[in-house]
N, C-alpha and C. Protein backbone atom coordinates (compact mmCIF):
# COMPACT_ATOMS: atom_id res chain seq x y z
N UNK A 1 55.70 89.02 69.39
CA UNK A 1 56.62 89.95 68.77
C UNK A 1 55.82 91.04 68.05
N UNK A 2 56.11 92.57 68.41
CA UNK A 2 55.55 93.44 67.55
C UNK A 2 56.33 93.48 66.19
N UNK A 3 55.14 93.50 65.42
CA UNK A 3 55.59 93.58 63.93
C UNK A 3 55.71 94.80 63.41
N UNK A 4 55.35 96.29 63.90
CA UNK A 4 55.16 97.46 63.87
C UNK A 4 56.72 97.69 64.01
N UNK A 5 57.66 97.60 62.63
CA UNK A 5 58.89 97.81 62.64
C UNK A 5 59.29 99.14 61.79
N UNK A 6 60.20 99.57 61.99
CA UNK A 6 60.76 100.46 60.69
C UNK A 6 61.53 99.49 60.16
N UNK A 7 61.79 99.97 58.38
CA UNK A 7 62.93 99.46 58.19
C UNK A 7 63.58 100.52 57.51
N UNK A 8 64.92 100.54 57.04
CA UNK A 8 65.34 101.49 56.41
C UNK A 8 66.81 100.88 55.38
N UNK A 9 67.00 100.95 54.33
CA UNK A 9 67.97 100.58 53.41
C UNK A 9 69.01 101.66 53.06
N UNK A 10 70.65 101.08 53.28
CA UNK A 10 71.35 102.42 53.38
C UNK A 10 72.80 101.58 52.39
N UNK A 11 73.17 102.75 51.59
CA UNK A 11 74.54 102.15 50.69
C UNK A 11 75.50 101.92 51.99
N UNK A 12 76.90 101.59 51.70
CA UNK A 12 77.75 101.52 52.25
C UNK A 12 78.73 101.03 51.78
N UNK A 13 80.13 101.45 52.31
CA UNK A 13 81.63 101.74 51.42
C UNK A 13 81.56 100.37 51.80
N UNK A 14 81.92 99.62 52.78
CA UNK A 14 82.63 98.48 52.91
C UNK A 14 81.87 97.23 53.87
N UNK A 15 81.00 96.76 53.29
CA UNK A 15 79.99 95.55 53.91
C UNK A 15 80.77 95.29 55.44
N UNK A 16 81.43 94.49 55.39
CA UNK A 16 82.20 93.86 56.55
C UNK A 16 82.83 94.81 57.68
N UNK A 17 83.64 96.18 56.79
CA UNK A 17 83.88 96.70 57.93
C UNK A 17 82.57 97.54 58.58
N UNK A 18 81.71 97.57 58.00
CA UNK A 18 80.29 98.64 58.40
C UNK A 18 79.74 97.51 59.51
N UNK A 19 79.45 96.23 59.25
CA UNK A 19 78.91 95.23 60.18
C UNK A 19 79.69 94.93 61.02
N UNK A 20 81.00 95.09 61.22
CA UNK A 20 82.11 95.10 62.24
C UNK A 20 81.82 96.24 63.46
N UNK A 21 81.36 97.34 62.41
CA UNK A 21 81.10 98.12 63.50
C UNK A 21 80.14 98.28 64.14
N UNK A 22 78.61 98.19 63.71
CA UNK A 22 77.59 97.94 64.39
C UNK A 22 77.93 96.91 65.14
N UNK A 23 78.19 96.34 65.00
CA UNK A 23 78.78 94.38 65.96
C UNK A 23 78.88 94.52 67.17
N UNK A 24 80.25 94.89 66.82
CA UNK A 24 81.24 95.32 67.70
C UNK A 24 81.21 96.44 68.81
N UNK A 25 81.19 97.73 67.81
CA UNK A 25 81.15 99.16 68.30
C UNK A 25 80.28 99.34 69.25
N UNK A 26 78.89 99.60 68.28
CA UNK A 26 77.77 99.46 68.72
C UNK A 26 76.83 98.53 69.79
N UNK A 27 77.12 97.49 69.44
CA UNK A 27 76.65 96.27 69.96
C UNK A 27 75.50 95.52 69.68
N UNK A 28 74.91 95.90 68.78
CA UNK A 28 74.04 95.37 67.76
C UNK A 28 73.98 94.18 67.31
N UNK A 29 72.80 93.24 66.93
CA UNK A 29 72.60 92.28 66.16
C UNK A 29 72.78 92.47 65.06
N UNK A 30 73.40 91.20 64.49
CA UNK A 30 73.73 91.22 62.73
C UNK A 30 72.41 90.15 62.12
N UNK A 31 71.89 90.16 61.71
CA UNK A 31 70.56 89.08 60.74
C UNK A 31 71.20 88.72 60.00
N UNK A 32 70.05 88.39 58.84
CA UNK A 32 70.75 88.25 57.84
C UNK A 32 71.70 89.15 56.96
N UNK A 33 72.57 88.12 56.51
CA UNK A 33 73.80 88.52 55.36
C UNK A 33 74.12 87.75 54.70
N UNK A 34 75.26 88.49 53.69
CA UNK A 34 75.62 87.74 52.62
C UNK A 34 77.16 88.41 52.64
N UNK A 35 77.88 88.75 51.48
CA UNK A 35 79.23 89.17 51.53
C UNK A 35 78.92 90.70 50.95
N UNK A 36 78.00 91.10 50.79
CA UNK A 36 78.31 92.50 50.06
C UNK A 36 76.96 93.09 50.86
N UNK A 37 75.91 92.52 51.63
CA UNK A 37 74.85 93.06 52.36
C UNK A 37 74.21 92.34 53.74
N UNK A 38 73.58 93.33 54.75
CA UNK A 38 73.58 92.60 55.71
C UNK A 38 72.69 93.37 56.85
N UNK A 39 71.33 92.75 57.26
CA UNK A 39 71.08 93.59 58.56
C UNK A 39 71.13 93.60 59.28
N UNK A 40 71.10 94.97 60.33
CA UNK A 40 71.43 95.13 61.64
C UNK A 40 69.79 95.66 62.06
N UNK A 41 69.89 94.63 63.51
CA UNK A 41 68.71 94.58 64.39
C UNK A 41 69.35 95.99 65.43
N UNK A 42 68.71 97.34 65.14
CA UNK A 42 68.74 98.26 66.08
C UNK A 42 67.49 98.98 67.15
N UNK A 43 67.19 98.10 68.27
CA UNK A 43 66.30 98.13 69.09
C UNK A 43 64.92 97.58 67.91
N UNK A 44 65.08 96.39 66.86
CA UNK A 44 64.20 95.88 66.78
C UNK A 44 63.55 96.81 65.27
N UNK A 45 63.88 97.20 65.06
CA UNK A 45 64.21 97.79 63.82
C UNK A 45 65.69 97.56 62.81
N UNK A 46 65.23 97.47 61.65
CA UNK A 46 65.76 96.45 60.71
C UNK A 46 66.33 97.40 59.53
N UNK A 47 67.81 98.14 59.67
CA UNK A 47 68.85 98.40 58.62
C UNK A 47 69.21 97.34 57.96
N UNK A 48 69.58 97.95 56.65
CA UNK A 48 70.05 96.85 55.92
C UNK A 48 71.02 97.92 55.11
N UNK A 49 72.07 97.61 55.48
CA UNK A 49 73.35 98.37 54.58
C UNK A 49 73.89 97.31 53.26
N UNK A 50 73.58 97.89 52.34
CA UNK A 50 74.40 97.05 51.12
C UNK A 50 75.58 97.67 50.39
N UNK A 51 76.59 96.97 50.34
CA UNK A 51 78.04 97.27 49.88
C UNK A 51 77.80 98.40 48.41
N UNK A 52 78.47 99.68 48.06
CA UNK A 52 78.20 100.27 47.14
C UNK A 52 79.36 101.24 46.45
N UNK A 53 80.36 100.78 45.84
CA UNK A 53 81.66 101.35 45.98
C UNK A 53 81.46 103.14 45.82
N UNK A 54 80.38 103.41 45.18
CA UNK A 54 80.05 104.98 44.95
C UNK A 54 79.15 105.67 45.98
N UNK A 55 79.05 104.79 47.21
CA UNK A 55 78.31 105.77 48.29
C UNK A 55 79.13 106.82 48.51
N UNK A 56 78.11 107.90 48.95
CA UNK A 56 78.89 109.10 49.24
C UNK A 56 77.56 109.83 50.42
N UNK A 57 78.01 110.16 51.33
CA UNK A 57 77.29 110.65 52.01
C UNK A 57 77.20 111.79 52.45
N UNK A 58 76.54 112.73 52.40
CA UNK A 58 76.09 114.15 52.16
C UNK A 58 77.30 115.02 53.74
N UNK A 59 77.41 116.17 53.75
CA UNK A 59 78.28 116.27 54.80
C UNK A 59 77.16 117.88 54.70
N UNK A 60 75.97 117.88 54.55
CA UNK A 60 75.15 119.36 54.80
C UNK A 60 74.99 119.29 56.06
N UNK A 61 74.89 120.38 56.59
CA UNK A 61 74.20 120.76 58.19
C UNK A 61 73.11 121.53 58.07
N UNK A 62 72.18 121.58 59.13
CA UNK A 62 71.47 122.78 59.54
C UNK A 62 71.06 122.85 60.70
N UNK A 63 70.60 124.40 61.02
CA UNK A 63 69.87 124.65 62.30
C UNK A 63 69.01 124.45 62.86
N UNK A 64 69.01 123.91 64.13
CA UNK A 64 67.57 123.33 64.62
C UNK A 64 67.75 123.92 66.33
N UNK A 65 66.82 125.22 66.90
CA UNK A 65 67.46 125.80 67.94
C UNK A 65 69.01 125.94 68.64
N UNK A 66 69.18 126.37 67.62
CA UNK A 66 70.79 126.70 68.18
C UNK A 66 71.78 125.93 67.78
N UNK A 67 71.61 124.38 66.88
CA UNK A 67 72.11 123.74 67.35
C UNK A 67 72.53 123.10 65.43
N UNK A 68 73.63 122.62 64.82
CA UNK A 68 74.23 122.38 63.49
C UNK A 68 73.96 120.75 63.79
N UNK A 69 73.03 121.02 62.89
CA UNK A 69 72.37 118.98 62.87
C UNK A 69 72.92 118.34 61.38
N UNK A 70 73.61 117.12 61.62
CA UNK A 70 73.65 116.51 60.35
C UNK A 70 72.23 116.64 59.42
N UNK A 71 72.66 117.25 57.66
CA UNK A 71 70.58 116.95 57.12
C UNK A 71 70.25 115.57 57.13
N UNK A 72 71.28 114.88 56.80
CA UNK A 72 70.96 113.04 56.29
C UNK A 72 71.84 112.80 57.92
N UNK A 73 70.52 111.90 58.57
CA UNK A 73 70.95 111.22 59.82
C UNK A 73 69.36 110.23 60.31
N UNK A 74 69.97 109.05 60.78
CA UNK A 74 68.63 108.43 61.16
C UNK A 74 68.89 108.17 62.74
N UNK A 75 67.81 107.28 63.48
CA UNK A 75 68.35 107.44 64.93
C UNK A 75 66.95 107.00 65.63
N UNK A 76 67.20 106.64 66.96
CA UNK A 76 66.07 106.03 67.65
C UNK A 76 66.17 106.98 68.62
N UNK A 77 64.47 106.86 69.03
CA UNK A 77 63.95 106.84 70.18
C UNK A 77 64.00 106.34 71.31
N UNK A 78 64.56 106.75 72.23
CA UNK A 78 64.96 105.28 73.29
C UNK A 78 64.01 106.23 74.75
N UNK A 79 63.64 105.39 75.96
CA UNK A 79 63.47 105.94 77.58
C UNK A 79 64.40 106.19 78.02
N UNK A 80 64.55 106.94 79.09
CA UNK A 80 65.17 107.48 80.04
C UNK A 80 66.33 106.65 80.26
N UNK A 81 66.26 105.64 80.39
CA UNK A 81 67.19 103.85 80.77
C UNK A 81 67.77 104.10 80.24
N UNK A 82 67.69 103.01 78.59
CA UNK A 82 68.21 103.02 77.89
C UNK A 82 69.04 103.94 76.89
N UNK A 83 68.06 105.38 77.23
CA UNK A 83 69.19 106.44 76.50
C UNK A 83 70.65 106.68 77.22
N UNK A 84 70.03 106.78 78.26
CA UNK A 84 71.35 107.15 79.45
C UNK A 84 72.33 106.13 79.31
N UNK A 85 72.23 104.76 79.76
CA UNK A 85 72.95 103.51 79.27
C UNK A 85 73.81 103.77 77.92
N UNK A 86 73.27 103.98 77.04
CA UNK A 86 73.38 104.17 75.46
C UNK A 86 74.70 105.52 75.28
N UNK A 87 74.32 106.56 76.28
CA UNK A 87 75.10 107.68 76.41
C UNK A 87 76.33 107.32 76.96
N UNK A 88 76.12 106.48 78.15
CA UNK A 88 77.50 106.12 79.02
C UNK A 88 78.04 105.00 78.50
N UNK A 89 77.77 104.52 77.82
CA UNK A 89 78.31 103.47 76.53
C UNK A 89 79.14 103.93 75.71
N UNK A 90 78.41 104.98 75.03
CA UNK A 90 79.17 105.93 73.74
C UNK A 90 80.41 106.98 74.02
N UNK A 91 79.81 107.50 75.39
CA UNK A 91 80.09 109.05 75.58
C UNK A 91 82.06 109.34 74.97
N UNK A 92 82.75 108.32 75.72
CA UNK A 92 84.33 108.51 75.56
C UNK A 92 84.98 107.85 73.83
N UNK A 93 83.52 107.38 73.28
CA UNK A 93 84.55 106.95 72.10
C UNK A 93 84.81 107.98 70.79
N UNK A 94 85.97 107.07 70.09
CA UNK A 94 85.97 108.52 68.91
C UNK A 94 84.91 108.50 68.10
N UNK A 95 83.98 107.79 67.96
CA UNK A 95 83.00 108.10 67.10
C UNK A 95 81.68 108.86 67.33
N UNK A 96 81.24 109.00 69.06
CA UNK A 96 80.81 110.16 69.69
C UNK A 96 81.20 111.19 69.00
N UNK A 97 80.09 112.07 68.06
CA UNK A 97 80.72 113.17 67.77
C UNK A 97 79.64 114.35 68.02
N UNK A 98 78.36 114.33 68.68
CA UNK A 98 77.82 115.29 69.08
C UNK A 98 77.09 115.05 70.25
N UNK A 99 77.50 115.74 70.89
CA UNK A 99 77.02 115.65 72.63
C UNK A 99 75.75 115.68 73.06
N UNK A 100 75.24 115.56 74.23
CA UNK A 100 74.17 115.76 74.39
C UNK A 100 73.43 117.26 73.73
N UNK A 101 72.57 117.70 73.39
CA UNK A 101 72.20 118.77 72.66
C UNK A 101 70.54 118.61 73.08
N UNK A 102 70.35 119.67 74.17
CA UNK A 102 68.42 119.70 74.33
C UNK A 102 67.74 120.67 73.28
N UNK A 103 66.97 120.11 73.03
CA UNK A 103 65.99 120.60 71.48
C UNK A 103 64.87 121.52 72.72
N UNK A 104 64.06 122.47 72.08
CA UNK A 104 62.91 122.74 72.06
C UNK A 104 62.45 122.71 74.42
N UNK A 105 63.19 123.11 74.90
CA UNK A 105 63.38 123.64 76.16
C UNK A 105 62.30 123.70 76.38
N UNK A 106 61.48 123.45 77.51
CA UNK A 106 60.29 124.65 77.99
C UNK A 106 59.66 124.34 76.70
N UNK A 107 59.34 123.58 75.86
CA UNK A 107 58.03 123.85 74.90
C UNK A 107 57.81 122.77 74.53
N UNK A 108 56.49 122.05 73.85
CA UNK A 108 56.10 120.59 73.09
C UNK A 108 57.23 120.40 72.37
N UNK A 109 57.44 118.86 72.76
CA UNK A 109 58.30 118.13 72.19
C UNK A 109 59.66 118.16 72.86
N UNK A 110 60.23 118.63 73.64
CA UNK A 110 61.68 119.17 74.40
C UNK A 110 62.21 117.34 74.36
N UNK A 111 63.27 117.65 73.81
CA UNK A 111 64.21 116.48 73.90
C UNK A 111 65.22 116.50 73.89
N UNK A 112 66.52 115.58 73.79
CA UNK A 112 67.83 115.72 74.32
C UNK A 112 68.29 114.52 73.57
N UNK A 113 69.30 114.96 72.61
CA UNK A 113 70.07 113.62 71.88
C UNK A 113 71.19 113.89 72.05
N UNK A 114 71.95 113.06 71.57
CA UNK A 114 73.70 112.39 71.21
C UNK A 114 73.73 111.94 69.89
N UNK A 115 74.74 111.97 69.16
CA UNK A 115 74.85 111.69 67.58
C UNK A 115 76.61 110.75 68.08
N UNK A 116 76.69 109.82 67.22
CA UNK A 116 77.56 109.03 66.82
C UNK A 116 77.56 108.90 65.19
N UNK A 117 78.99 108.62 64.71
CA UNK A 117 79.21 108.69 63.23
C UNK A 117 79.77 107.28 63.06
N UNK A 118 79.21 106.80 61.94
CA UNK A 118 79.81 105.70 62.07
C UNK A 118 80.71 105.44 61.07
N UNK A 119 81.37 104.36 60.44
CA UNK A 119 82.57 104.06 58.89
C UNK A 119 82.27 104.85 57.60
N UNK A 120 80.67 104.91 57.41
CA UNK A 120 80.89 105.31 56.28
C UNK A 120 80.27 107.25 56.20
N UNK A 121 80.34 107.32 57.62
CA UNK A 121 79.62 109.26 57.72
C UNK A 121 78.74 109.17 57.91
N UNK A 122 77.82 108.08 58.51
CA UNK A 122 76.20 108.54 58.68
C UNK A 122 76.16 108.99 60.04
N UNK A 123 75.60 109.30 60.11
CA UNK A 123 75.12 109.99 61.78
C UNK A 123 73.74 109.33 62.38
N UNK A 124 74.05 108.43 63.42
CA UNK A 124 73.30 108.04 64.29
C UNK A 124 72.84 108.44 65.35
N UNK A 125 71.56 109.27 65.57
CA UNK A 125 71.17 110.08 66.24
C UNK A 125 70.19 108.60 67.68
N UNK A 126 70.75 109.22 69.08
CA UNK A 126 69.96 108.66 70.25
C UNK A 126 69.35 109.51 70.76
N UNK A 127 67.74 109.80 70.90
CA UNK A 127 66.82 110.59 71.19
C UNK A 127 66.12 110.13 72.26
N UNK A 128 65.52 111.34 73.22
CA UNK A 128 65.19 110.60 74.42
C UNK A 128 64.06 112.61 74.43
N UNK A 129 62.84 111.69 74.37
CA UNK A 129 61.72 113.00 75.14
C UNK A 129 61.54 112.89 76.20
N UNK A 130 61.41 114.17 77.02
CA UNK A 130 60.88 114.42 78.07
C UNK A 130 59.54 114.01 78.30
N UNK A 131 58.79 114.14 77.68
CA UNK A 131 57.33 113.54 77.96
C UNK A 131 57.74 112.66 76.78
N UNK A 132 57.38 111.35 76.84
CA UNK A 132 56.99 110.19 75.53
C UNK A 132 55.84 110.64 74.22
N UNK A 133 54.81 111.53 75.47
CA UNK A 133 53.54 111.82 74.50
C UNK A 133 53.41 112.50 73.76
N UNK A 134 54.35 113.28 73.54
CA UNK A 134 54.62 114.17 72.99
C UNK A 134 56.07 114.42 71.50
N UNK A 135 56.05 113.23 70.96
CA UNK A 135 56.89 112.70 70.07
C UNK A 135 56.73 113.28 68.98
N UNK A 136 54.97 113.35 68.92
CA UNK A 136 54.71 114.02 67.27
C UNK A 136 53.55 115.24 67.26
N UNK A 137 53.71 115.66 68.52
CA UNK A 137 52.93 116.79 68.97
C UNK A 137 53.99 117.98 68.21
N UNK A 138 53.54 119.43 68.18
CA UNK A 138 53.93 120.27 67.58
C UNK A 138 53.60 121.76 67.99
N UNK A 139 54.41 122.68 68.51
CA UNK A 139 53.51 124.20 69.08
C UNK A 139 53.88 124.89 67.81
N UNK A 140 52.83 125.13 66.72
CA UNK A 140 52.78 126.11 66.01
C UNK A 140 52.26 127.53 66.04
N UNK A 141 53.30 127.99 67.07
CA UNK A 141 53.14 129.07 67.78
C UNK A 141 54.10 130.37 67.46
């Protein structure tokens, strides 16, 4: 097992219905929990949403070539496979809320995501590069 994980810790309005939906929705592993916190195994990376009656989650945008990006959004990296899979999974539900969108065309780094929103407003971004090698490459040009 690679141990080379992210993890990331996030409030959330309602424990149960937030893990209902990764569960369910999503299709995600649930780990450990308790009644007010709980993580979700997403491609092996380790959220942990804990119940917080005062979460509030930011609703800013900005521009990133052309394109109005949630500012607060997290999201994986996936191959060719699995993004596509992941897309035709998502594509018809209501929580699909930003379409495919190609970043950076014709230049280092060119990629192509989908955003899903989930219970409590976060935005779950599925990212897929055209070249892999090029993930944290940069044309400062």
């Amino acid at each position: 097992m690679e141990l080379n994980r992210f993890h990331l810790s996030l409030p959330c309005m309602d424990a149960t219905a937030t893990r209902k939906f990764y569960r369910k929705e999503l299709g995600f592993t649930i780990g450990r929990k308790s009644y007010r916190w709980f993580d979700v195994n997403i491609f092996g990376n380790q959220i942990t949403f804990t119940e917080d009656d005062g979460a509030n989650v930011s609703g800013a945008k900005y521009e990133f070539d052309t394109a109005m990006l949630p500012t607060f959004h997290f999201g994986i990296i996936l191959d060719d496979e699995t993004w596509l899979s992941q897309y035709n999974k998502f594509k018809d539900k209501d929580y699909f809320t930003i379409g495919v969108t190609k970043f950076l065309s014709e230049k280092i780094g060119a990629h192509k995501s989908f955003f899903v929103i989930d219970n409590n407003g976060y935005f779950l971004e599925f990212k897929n590069f055209y070249d892999h090698e090029e993930i944290f490459e940069w044309d400062e040009s």
